[in-house]
Protein backbone atom coordinates (compact mmCIF):
# COMPACT_ATOMS: atom_id res chain seq x y z
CA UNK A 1 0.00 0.00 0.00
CA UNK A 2 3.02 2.62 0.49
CA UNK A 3 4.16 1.87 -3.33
CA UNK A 4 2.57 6.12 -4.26
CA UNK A 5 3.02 6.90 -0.57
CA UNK A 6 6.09 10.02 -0.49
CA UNK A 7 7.46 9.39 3.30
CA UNK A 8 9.33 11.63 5.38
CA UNK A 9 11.69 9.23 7.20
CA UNK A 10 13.31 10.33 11.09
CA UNK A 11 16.58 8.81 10.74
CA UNK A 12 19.57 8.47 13.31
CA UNK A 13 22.37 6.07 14.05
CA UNK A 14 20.82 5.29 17.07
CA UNK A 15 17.78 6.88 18.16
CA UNK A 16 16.05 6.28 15.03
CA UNK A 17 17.96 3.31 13.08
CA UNK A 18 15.63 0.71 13.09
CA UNK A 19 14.47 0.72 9.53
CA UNK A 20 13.66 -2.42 7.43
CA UNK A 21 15.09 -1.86 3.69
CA UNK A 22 12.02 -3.33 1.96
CA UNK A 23 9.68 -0.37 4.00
CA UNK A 24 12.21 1.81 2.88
CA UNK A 25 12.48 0.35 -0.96
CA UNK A 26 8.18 0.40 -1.11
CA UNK A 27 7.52 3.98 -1.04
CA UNK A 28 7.60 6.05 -3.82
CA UNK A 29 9.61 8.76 -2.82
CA UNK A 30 11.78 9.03 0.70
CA UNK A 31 13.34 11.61 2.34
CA UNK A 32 15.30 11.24 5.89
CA UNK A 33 15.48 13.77 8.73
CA UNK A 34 17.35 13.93 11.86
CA UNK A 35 15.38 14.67 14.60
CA UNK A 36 18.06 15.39 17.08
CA UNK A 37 19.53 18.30 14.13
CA UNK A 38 17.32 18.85 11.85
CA UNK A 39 13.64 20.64 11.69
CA UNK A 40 11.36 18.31 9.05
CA UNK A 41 9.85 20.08 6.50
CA UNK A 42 5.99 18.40 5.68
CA UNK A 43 5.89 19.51 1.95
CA UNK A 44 5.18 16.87 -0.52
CA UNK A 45 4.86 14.01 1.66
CA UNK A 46 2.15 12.05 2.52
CA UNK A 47 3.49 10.25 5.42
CA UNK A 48 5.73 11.02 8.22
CA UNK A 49 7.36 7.61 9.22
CA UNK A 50 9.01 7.81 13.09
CA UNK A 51 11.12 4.23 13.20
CA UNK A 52 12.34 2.24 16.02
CA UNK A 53 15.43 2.76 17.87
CA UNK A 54 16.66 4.27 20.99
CA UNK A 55 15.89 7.99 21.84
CA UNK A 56 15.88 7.49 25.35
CA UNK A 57 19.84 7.25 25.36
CA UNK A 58 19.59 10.60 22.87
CA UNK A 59 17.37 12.61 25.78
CA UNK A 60 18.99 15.83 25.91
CA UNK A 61 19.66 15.79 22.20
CA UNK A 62 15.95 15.05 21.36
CA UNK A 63 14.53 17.96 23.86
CA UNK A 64 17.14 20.57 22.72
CA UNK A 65 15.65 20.42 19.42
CA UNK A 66 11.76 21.41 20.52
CA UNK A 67 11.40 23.31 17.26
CA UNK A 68 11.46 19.48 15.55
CA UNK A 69 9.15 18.19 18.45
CA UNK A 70 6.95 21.01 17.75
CA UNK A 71 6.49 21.03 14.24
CA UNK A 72 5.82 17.09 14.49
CA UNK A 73 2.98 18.09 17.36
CA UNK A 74 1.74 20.01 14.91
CA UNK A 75 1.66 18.22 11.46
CA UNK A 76 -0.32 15.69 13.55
CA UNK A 77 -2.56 17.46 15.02
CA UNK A 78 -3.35 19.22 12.10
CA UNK A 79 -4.03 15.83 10.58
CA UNK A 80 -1.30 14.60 8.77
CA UNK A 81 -0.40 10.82 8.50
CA UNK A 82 2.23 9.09 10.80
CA UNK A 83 3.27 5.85 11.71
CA UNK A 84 5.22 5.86 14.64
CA UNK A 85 7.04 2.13 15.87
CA UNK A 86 8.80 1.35 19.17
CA UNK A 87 11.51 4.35 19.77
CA UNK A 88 9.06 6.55 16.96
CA UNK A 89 5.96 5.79 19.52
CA UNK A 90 7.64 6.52 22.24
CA UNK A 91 9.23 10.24 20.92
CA UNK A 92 5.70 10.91 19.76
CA UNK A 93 4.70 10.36 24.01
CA UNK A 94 4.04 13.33 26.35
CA UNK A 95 7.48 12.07 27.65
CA UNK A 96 10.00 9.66 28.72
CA UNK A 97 10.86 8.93 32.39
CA UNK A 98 14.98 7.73 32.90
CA UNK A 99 16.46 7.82 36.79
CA UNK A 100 17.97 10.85 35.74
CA UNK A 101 14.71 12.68 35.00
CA UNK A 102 11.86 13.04 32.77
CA UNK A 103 12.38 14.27 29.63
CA UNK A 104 9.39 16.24 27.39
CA UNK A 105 8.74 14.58 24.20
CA UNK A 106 6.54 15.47 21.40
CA UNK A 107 3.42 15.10 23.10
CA UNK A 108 1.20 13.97 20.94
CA UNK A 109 -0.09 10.90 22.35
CA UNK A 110 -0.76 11.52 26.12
CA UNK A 111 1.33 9.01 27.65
CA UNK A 112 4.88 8.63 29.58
CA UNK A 113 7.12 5.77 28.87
CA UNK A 114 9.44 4.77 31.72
CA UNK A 115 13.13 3.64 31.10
CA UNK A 116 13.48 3.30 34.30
CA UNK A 117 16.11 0.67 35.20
CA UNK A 118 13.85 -0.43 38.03
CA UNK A 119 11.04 -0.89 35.74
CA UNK A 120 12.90 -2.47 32.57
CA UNK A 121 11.01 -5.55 31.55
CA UNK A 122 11.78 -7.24 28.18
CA UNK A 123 9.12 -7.51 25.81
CA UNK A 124 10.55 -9.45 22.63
CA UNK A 125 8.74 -11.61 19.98
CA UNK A 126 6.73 -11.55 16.38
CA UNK A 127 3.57 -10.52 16.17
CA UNK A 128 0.55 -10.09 14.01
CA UNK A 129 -2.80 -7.74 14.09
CA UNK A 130 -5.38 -6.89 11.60
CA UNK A 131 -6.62 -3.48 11.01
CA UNK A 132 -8.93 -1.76 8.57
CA UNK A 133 -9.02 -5.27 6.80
CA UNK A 134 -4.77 -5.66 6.22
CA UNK A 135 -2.91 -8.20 8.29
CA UNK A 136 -0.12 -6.49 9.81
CA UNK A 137 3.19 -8.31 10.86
CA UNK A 138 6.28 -7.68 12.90
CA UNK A 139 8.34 -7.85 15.86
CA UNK A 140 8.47 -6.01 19.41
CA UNK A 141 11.50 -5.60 21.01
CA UNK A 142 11.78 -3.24 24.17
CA UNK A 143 12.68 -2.77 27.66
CA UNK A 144 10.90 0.28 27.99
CA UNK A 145 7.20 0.12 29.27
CA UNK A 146 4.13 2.56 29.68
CA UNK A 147 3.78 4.43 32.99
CA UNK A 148 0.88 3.72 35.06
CA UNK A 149 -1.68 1.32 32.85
CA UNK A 150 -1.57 0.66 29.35
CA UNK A 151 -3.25 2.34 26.59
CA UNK A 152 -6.14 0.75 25.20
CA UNK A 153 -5.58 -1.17 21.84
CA UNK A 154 -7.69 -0.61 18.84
CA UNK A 155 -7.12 -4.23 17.89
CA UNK A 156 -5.96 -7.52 19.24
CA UNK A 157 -2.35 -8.33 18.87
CA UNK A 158 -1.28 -11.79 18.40
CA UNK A 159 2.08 -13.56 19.16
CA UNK A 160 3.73 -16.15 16.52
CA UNK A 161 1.78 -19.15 17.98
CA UNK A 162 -1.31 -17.02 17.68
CA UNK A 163 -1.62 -15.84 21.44
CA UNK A 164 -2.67 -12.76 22.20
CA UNK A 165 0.06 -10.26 24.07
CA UNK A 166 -0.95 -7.07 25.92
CA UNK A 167 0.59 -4.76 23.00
CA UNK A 168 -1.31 -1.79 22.27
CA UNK A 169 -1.93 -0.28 19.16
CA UNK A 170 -3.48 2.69 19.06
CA UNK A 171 -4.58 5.54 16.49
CA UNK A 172 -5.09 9.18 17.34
CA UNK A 173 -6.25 11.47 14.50
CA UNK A 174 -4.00 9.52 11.59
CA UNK A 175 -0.81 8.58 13.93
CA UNK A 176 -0.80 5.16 13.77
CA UNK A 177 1.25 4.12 16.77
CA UNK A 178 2.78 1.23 18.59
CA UNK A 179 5.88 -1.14 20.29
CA UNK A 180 5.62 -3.45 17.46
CA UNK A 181 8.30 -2.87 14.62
CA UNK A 182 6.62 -3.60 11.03
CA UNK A 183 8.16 -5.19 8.34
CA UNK A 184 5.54 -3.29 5.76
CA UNK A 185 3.68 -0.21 5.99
């Protein structure tokens, strides 16, 4: 389905550098962004894609840039499309709780994410959902975990054997968001 999609791609060596080629290789037209350096520009693209990685050991990098986390708060409340997996969910929280501090975020999606060494739990394994008719695959693999209770899913996500697994997905506006890494868009 992303074959005539134009994506804006967040892209960093760590804290956004989990990027499958073949999502990469199906859209139409890519261009990357740094969020740590760079301020995204929306024009001509009809998806903002926020990867997996690790922005909570990029903190201080990710909230000196607030004119990037703003401009991303605002392309998606003003609508516009993003998917947003594992480290990409997380940046587009209200923010992300370390031992050192909590550390604002884009605030989109209201919650906090703790990486919290007391509260690191690994979550790790494929999984599987369908939405809006399209089975959706991939794999989760974190340590971080949501503050207080979980967000309600929109759907049911499924493990390789076909159990379910407390993984939320969750849509607000058109962000798309999640743990779970997917190998297609």
């Amino acid at each position: 389905m992303a074959e005539n999609v134009r994506a804006l791609i967040a892209r960093n060596k760590e804290s956004f550098s989990f990027l499958y080629q073949e999502t990469i290789d199906s859209f139409a037209q890519v261009r990357f962004f740094d969020p740590e350096t760079e301020v995204p520009s929306f024009e001509d693209i009809d998806l903002l894609y926020l990867p997996g990685g690790y922005p909570e050991k990029h903190l201080e990098a990710l909230v000196r840039n607030e004119t990037c986390r703003k401009a991303i708060r605002d392309y998606a409340e003003q609508g516009g499309r993003v998917v947003a997996e594992c480290g990409g969910m997380m940046y587009l929280c209200k923010s992300i709780v370390t031992d050192e501090g909590e550390y604002l975020m884009c605030g989109v999606l209201p919650y906090k994410i703790s990486a919290r060494k007391a509260d690191r739990k690994l979550s790790l394994g494929y999984r599987r959902f369908m939405l809006d008719g399209k089975e959706y695959r991939g794999h989760e693999f974190h340590y971080t975990q949501f503050l207080g209770e979980a967000p309600k899913s929109i759907v049911q996500v499924y493990d390789a054997k076909g159990n379910p697994v407390p993984t939320p997905v969750f849509r607000y506006k058109n962000v798309l968001a999640s743990y779970t890494h997917l190998y297609q868009i």
